[in-house]
C-alpha atoms as a PDB file:
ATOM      1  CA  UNK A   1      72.926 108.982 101.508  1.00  0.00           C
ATOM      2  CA  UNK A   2      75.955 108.743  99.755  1.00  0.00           C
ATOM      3  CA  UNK A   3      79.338 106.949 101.142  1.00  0.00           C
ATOM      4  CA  UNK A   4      82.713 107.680 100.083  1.00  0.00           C
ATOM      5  CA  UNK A   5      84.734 104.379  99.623  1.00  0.00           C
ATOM      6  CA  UNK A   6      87.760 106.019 100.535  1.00  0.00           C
ATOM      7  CA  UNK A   7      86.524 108.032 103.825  1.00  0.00           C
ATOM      8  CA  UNK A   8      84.928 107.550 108.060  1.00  0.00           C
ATOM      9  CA  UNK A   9      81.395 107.848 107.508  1.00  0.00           C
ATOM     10  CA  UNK A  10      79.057 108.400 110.513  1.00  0.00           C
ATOM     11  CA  UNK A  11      75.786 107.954 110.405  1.00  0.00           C
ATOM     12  CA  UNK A  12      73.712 109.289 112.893  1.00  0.00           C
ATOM     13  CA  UNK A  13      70.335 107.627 112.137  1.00  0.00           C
ATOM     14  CA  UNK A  14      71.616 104.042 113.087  1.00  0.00           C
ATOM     15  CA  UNK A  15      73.893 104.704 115.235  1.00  0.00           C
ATOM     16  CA  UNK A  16      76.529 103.502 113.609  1.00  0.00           C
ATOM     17  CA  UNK A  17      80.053 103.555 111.477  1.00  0.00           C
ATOM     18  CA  UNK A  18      80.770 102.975 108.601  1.00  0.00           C
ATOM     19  CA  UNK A  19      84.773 102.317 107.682  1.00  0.00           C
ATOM     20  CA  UNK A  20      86.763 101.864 104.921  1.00  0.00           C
ATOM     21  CA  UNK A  21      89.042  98.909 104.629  1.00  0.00           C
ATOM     22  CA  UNK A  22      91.501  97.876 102.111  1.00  0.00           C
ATOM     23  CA  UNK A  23      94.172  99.134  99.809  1.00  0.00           C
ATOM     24  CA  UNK A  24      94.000 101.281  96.290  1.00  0.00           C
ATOM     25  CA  UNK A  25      90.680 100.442  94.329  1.00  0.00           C
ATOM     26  CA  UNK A  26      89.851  97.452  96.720  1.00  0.00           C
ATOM     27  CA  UNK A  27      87.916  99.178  99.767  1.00  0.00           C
ATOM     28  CA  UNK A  28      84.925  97.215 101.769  1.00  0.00           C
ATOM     29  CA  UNK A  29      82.663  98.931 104.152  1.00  0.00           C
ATOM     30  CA  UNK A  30      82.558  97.630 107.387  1.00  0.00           C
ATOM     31  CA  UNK A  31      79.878  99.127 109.114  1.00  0.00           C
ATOM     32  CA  UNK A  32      80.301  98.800 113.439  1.00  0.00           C
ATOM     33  CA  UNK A  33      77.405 100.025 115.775  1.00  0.00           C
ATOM     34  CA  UNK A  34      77.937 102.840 117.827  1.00  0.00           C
ATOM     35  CA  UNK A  35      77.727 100.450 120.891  1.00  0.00           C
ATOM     36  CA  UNK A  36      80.478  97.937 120.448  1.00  0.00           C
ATOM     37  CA  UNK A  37      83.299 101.130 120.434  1.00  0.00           C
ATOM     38  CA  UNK A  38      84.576 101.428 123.676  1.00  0.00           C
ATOM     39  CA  UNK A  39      86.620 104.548 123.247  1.00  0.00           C
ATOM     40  CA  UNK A  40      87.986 107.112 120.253  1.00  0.00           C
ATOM     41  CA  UNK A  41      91.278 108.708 120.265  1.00  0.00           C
ATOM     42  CA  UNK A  42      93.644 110.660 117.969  1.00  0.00           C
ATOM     43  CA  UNK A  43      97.057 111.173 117.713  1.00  0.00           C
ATOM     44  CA  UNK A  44      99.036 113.431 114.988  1.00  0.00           C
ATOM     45  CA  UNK A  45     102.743 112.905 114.183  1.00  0.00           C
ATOM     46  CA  UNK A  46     102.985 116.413 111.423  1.00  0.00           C
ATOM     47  CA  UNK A  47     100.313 116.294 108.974  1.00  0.00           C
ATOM     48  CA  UNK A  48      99.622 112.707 109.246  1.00  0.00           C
ATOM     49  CA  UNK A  49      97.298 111.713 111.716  1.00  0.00           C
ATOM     50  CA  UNK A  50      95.672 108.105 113.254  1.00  0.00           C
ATOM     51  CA  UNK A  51      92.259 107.460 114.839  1.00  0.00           C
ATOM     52  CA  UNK A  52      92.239 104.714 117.017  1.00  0.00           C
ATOM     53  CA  UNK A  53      89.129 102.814 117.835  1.00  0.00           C
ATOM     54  CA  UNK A  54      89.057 100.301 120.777  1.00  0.00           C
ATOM     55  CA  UNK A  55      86.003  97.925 120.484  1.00  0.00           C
ATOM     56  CA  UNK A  56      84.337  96.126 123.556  1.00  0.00           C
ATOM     57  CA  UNK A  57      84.968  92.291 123.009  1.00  0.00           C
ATOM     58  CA  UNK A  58      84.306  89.251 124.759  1.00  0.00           C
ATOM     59  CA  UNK A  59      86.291  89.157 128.354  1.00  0.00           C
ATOM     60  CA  UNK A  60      86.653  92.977 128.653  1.00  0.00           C
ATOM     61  CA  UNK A  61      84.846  94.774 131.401  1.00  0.00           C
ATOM     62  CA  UNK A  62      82.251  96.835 130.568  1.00  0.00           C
ATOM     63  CA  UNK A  63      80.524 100.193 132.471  1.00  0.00           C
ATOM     64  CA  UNK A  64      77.162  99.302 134.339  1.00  0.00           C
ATOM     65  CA  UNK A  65      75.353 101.725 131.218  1.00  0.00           C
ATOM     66  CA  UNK A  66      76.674  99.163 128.412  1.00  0.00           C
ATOM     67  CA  UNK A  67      74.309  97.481 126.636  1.00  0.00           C
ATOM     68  CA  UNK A  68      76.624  95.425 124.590  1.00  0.00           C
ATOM     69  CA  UNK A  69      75.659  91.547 125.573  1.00  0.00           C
ATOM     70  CA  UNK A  70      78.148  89.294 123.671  1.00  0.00           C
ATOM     71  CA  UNK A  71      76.283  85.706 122.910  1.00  0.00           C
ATOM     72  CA  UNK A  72      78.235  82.364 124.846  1.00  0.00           C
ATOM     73  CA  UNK A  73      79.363  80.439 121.592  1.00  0.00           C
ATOM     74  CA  UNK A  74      81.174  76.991 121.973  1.00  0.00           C
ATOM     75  CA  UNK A  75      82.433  74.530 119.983  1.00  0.00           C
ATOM     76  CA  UNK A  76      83.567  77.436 117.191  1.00  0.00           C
ATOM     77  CA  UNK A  77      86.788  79.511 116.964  1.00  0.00           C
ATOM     78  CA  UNK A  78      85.275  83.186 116.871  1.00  0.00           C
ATOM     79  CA  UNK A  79      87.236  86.127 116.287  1.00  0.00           C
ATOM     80  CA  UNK A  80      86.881  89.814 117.503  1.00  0.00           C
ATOM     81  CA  UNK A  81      88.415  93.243 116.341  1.00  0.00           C
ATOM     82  CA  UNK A  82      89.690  94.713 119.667  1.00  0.00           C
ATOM     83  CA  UNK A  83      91.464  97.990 117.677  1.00  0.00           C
ATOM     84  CA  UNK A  84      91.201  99.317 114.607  1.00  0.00           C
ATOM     85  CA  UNK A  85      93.859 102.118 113.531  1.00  0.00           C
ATOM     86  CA  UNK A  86      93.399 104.315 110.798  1.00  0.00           C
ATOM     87  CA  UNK A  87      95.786 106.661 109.354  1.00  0.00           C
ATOM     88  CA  UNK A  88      95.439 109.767 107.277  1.00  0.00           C
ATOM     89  CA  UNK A  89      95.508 113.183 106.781  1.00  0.00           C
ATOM     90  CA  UNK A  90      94.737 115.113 109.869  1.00  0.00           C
ATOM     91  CA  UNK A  91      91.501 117.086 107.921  1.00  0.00           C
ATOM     92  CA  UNK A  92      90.424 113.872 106.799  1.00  0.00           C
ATOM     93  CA  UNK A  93      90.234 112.354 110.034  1.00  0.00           C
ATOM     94  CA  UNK A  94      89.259 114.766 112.656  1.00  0.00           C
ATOM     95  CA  UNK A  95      85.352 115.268 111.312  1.00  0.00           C
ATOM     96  CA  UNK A  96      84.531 111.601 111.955  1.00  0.00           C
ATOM     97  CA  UNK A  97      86.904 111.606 115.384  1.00  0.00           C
ATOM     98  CA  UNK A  98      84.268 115.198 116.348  1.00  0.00           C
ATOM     99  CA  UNK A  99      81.371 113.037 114.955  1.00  0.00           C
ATOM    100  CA  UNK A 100      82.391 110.282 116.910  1.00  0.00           C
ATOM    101  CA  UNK A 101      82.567 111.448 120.198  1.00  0.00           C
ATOM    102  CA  UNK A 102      79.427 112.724 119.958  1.00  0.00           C
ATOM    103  CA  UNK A 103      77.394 110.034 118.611  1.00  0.00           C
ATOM    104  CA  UNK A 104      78.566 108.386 121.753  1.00  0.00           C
ATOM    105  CA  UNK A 105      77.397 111.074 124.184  1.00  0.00           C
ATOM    106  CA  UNK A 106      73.792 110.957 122.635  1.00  0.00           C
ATOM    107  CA  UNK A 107      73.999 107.417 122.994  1.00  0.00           C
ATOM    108  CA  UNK A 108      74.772 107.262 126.260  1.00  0.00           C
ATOM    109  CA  UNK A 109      72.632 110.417 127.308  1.00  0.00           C
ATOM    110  CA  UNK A 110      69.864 108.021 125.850  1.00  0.00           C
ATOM    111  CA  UNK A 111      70.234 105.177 127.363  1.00  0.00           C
ATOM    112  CA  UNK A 112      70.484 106.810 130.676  1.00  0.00           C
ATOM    113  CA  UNK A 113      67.047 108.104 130.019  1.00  0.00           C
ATOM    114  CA  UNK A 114      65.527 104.819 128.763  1.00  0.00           C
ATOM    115  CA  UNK A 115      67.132 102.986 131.631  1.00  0.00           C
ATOM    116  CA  UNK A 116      65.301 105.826 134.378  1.00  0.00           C
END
């Protein structure tokens, strides 16, 4: 499996993302389970487009077939991403957004199985 530094890679197999974040020849990949993404969306202004990825968190209320269980912490400051936006060109970003949405549907279609 190779991953492009510089592009959304979904990876079906684990369930997860993997993002790139940085600037020019400095990129990290942040990899984010499939689970903790509460919702996709995309918006295109011309040929520029952004992919918006909401994240459940700590505090935010989640549907009864959520399996995300957030540990109670204290005595540390933790921090959360709650949304991540990502801008680029439209063919560069509407793959993963496609990909996306349906890694979450098989996800979901899954648990609902596993839970019955």
């Amino acid at each position: 499996m190779e991953v492009n530094n510089q592009t959304i890679f979904v990876d079906k197999y684990k369930n997860s993302i993997i993002v790139p974040i940085g600037k020019n020849s400095k990129w990290i990949l942040v990899p984010f389970h499939i689970s903790l993404i509460k919702n996709v969306s995309m918006n295109s202004e011309g040929n520029i487009s952004y992919l918006r990825l909401n994240f459940f968190t700590p505090g935010t209320q989640q549907n009864k077939s959520a399996i995300v269980k957030f540990p109670h912490l204290t005595g540390h400051s933790w921090l959360y991403i709650k949304e991540l936006c990502l801008k680029g060109k439209e063919e560069k970003l509407s793959k993963p957004f496609k990909d996306i949405k349906e890694l979450q549907k098989r996800v979901k279609l899954k648990d609902q199985i596993d839970i019955n």
